[in-house]
Protein backbone atom coordinates (compact mmCIF):
# COMPACT_ATOMS: atom_id res chain seq x y z
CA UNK A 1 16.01 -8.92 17.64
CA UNK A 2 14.84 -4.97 17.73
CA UNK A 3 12.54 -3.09 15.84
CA UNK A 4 14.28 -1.91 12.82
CA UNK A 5 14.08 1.66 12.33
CA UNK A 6 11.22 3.44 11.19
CA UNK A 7 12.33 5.62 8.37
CA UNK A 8 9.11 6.64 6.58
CA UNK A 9 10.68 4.87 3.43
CA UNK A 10 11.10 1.05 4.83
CA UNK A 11 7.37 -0.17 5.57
CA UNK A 12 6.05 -1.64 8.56
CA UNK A 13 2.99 -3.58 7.89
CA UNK A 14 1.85 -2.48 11.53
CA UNK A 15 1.68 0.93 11.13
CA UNK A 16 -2.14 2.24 10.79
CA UNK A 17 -0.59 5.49 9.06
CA UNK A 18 0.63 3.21 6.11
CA UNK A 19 -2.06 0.83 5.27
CA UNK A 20 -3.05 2.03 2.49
CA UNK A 21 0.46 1.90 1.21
CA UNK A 22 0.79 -1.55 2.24
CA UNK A 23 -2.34 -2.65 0.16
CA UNK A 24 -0.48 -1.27 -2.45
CA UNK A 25 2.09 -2.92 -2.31
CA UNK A 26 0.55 -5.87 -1.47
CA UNK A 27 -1.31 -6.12 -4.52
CA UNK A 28 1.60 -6.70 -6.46
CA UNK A 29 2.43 -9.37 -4.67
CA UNK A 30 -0.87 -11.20 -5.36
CA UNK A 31 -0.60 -10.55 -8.94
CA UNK A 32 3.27 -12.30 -8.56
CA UNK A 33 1.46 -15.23 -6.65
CA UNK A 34 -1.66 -15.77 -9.49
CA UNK A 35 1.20 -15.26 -12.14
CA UNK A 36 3.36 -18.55 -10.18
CA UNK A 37 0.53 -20.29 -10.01
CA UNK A 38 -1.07 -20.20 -13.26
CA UNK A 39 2.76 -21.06 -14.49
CA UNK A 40 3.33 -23.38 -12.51
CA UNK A 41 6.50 -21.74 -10.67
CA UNK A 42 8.04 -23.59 -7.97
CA UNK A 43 11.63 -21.89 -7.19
CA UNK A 44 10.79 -18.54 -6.39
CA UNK A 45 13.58 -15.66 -5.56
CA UNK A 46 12.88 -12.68 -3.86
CA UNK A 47 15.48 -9.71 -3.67
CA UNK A 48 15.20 -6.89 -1.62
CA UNK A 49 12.60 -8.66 0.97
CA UNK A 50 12.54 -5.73 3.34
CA UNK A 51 10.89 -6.40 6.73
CA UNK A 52 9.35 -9.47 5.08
CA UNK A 53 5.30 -8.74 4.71
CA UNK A 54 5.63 -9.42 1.05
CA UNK A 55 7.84 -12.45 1.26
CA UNK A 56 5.27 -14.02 4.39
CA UNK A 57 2.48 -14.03 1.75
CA UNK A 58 4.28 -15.35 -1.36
CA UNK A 59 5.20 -18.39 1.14
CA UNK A 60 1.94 -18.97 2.13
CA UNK A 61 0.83 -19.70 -1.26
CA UNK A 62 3.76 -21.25 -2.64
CA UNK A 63 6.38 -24.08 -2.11
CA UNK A 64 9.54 -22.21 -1.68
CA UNK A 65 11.17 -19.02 -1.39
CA UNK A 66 14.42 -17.81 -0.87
CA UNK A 67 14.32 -13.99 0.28
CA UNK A 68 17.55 -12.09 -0.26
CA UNK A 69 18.17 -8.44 1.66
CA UNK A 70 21.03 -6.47 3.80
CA UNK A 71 18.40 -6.25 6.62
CA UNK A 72 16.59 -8.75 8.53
CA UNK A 73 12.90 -9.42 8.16
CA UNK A 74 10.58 -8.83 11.28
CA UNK A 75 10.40 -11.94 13.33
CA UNK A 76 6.53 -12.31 12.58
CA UNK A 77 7.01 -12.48 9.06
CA UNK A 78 8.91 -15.74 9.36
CA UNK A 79 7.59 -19.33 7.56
CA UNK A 80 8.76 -22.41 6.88
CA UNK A 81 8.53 -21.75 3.22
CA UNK A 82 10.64 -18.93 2.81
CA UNK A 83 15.19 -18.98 3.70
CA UNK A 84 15.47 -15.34 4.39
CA UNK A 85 19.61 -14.88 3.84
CA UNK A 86 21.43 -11.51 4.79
CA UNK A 87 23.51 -10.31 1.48
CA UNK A 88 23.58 -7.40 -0.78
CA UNK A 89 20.92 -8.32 -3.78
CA UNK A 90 24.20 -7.30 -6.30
CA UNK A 91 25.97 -10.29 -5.83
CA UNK A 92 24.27 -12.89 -3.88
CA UNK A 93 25.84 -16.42 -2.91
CA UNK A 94 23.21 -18.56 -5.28
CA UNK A 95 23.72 -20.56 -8.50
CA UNK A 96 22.76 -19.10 -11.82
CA UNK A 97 19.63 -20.23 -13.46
CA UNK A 98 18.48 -21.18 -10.22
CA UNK A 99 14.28 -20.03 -10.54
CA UNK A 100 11.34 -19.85 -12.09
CA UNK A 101 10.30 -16.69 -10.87
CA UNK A 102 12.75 -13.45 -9.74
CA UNK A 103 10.71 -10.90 -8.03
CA UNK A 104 11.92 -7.63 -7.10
CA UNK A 105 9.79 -4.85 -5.41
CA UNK A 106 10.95 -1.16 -4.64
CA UNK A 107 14.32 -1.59 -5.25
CA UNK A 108 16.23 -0.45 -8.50
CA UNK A 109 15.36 3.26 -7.32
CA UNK A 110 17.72 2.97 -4.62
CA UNK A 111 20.63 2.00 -6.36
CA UNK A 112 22.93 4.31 -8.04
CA UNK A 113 24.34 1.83 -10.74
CA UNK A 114 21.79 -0.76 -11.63
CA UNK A 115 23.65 -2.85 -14.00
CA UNK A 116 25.07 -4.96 -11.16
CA UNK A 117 21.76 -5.87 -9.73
CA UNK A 118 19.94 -6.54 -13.04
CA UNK A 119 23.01 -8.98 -13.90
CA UNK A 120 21.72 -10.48 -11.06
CA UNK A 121 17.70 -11.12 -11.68
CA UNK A 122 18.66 -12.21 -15.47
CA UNK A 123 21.26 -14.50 -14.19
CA UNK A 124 19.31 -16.20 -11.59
CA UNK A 125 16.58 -17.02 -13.69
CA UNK A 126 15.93 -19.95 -15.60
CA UNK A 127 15.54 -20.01 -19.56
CA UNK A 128 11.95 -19.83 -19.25
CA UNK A 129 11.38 -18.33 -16.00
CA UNK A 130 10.25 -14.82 -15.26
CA UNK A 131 11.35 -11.43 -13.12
CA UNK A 132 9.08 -8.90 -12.11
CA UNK A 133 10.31 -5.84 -10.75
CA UNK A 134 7.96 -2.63 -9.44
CA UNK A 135 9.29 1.06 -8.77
CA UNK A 136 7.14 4.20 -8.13
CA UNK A 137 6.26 5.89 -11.27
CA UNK A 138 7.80 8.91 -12.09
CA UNK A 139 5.40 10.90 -13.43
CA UNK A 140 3.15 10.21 -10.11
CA UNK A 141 6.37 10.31 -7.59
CA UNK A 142 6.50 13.89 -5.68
CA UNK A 143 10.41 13.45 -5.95
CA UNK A 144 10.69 14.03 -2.16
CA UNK A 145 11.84 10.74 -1.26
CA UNK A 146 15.55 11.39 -0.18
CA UNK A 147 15.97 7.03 -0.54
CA UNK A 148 15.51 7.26 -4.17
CA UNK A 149 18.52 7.70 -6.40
CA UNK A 150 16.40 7.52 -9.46
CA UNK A 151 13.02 7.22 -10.67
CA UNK A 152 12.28 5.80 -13.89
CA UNK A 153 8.66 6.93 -16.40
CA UNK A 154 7.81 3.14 -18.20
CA UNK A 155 10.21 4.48 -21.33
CA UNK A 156 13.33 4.52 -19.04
CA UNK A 157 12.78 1.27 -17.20
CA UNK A 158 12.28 -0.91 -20.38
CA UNK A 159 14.86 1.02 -21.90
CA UNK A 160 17.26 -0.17 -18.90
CA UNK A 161 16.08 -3.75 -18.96
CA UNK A 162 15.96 -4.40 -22.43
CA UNK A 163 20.15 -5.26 -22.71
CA UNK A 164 18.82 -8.37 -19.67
CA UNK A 165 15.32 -9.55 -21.53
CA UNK A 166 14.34 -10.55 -25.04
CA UNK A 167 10.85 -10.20 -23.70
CA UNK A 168 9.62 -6.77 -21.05
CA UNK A 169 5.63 -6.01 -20.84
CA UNK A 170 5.24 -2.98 -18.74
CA UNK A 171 2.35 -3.26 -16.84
CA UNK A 172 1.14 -0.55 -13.58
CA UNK A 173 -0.17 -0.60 -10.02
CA UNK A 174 -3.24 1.26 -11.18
CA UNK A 175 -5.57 3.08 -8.35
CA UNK A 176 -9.57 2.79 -8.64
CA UNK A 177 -11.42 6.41 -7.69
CA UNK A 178 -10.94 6.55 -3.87
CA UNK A 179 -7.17 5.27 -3.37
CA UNK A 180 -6.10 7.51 -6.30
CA UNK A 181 -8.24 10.90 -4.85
CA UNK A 182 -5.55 9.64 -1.53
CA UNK A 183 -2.71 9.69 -3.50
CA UNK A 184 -3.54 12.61 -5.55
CA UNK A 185 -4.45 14.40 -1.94
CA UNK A 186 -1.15 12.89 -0.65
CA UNK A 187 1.13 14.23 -3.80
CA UNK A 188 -0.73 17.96 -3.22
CA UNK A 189 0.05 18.19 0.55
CA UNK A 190 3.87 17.18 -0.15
CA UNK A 191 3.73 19.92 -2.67
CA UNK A 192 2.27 22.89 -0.71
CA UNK A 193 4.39 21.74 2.43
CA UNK A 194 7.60 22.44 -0.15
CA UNK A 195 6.81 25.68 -1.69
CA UNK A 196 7.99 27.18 1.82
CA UNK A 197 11.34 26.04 0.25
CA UNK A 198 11.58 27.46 -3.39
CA UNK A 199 15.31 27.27 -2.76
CA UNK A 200 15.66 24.12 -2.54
CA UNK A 201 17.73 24.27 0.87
CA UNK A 202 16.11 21.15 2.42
CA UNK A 203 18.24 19.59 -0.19
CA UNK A 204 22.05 20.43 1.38
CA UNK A 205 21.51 19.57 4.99
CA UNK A 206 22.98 17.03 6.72
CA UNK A 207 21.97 14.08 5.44
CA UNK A 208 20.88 12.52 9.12
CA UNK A 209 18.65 15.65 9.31
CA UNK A 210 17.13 14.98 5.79
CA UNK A 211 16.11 11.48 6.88
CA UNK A 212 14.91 12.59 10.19
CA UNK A 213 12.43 15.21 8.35
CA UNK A 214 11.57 12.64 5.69
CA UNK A 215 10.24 10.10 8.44
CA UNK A 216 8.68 13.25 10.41
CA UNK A 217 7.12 14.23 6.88
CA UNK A 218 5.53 11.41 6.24
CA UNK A 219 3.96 10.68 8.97
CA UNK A 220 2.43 14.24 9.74
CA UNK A 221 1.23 14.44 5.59
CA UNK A 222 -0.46 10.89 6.15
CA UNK A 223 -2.21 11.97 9.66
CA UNK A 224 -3.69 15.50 8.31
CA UNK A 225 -5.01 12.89 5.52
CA UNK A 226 -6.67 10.90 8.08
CA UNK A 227 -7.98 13.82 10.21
CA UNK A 228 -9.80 15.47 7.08
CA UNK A 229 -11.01 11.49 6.25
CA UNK A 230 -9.53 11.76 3.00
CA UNK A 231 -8.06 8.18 4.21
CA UNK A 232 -10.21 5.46 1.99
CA UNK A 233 -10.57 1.76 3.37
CA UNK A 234 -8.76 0.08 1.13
CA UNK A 235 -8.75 -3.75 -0.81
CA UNK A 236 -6.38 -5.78 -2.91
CA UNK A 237 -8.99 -4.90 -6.22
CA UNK A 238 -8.59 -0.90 -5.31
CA UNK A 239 -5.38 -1.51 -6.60
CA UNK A 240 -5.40 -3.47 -10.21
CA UNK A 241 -2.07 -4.25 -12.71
CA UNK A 242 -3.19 -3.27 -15.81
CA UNK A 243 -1.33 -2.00 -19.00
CA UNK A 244 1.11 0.66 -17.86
CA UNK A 245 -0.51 4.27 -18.02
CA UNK A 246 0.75 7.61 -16.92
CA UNK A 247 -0.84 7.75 -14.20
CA UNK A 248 -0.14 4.18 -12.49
CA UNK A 249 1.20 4.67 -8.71
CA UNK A 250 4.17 2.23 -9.52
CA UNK A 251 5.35 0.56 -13.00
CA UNK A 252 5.49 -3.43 -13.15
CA UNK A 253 7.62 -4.66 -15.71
CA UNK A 254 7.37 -8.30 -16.15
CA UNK A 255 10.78 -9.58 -17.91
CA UNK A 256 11.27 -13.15 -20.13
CA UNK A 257 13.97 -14.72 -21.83
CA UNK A 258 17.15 -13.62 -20.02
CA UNK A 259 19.87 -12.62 -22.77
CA UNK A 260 22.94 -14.32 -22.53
CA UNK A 261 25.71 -12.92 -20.97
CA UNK A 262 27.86 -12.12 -24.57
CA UNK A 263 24.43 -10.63 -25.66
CA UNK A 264 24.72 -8.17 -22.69
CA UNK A 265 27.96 -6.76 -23.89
């Protein structure tokens, strides 16, 4: 199988450039693992598994996973406790009220009409189960990100999930001092690099162009980090879910008691 693309939006847990945002990422994973555990989830679903980093560690802590996404997962992220399957996360191929758990990372900012995709994660989870979905916080997002359809502040998200849950808690991927001087670094190089286009042109090329500078972007903003060593070593506890707060790098919302379909109406 080859490499999939590097697109500076899709991440590659091999890339040094993105570690940091890999810890991240992968510490809302662990928090999805301690929540399965300590509720004694079995039948876990993920949609929108990416190139699979994520999914490899939820299955080597728990009993089963299906992972659902258009793209295939990197061959090394493969386990014997996870059935990746190839379909669009709108309308998969899998019995309702199926899981425990429903776990979906990164992905309701790319998608233009949402309602088709949250029918989903309400629908696939059982009475008493649980989803838990992350996107970047708006209020910390430099907008740049030519991926994103829409990003949400913790009003709008719980405000678009409430019609699927009786239950939301909005929780955030918080930073401690040294990831979130990074990020704040990060957000102020994006910025300064942008002011050289007040217009706003960047914005009407050709989209192939737009994606070509986005991946070129992000990987020359994250190397002049590392070059000034403004580029922390990062853990799993540099990155804790807490209470959503304005300035949390992504919103969590963790969703309970799906609402039945006639509710939804």
């Amino acid at each position: 199988m080859s490499r999939l693309l590097f697109t500076g939006e899709r991440l590659h847990a091999d890339h040094a450039l993105f570690a940091i945002d890999i810890v991240r990422h992968r510490a809302a994973y662990a928090h999805a693992i301690q929540l399965a555990k300590e509720e004694g989830y079995e039948n876990v679903l993920e949609l929108g598994s990416g190139t699979g980093y994520g999914t490899r560690e939820l299955a080597g802590s728990l009993p089963q996973v299906i992972a659902i996404d258009r793209i295939a997962p990197d061959l090394a992220n493969h386990h014997a406790h996870v059935k990746f399957i190839r379909a669009d996360a709108r309308a998969i191929p899998l019995a309702s009220s199926s899981f425990d758990l429903v776990i979906s990372f990164q992905v309701i900012e790319h998608i233009k009409n949402p309602k088709p995709y949250l029918e989903t994660v309400s629908r696939m989870l059982k009475p008493g189960g649980c989803a838990l979905l992350t996107t970047p916080n708006l209020k910390e997002s430099d907008g740049e990100n030519p991926f994103h359809v829409r990003e949400y502040t913790a009003d709008e998200l719980r405000a678009l999930l409430d019609p699927y849950f009786e239950e939301i808690e909005m929780l955030g991927v918080c930073a401690t001092e040294a990831p979130k001087a990074y990020y704040d670094a990060r957000l102020e190089k994006i910025r300064s690099i942008v002011r050289i286009d007040p217009l706003g042109l960047r914005r009407i090329l050709p989209r192939w162009l737009i994606d070509r500078l986005f991946a070129a972007l992000a990987v020359l903003v994250r190397r002049g980090l590392k070059n000034e060593n403004t580029f922390p070593d990062v853990h799993l506890d540099d990155f804790p879910i807490l209470p959503a707060q304005e300035d949390c790098l992504d919103l969590m919302a963790l969703c309970r008691k799906p609402r039945l379909e006639e509710q939804k109406t």
